[in-house]
Protein backbone atom coordinates (compact mmCIF):
# COMPACT_ATOMS: atom_id res chain seq x y z
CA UNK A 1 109.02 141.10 87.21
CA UNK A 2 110.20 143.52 84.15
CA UNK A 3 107.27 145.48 82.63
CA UNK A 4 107.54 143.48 79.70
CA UNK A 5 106.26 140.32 81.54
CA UNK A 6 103.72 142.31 82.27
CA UNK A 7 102.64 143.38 79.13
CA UNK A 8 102.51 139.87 77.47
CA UNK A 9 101.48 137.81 80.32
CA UNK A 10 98.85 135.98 79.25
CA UNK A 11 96.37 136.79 81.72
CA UNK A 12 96.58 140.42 81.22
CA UNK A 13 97.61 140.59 76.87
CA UNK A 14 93.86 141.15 75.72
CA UNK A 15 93.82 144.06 78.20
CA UNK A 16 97.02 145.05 77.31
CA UNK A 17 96.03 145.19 73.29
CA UNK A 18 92.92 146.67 74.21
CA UNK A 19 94.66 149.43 75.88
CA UNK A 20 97.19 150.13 73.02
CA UNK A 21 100.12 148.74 75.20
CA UNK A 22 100.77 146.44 72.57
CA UNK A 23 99.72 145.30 69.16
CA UNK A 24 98.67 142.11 68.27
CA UNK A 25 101.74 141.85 65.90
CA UNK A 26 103.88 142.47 68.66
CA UNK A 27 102.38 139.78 70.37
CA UNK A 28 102.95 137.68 68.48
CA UNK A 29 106.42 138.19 67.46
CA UNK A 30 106.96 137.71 71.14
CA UNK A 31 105.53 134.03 71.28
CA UNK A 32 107.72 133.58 68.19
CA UNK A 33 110.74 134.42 70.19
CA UNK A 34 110.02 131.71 72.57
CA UNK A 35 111.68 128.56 73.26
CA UNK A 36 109.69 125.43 72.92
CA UNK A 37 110.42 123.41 76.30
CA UNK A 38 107.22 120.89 75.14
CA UNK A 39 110.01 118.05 75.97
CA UNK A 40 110.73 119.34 79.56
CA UNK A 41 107.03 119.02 80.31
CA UNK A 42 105.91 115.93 82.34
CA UNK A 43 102.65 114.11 82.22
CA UNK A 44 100.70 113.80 85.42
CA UNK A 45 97.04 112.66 86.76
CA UNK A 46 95.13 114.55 89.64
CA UNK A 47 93.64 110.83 89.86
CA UNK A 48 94.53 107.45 92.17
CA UNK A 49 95.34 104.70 89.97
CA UNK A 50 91.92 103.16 91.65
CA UNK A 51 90.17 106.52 91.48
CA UNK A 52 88.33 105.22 87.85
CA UNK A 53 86.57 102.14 90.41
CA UNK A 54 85.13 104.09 92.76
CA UNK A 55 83.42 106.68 90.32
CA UNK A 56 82.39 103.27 88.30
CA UNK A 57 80.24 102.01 91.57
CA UNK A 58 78.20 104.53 91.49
């Protein structure tokens, strides 16, 4: 992983701003700069089909 992944992955950016790593403008140029792959994404349920019926009985 470059250290740019690093800086701006999300589970470490507050840190990283915090820190003076990066700025918040920075940031956010970087989500700019991403691709939107919203149509690649698929739609999924961690539920059976039947799952709704047995939390229904009780």
């Amino acid at each position: 992983m470059h250290m740019e992944e690093f800086l701006f992955d999300k589970r470490l950016v507050e840190r990283n701003i915090r820190a003076g790593l990066i700025t918040r403008e920075e940031y956010e140029a970087h989500l700019a700069k991403l691709a939107d792959v919203t149509d690649k994404g698929e739609a999924f349920s961690i539920f059976d089909d039947d799952s709704d019926d047995q939390h229904s009985r009780g």
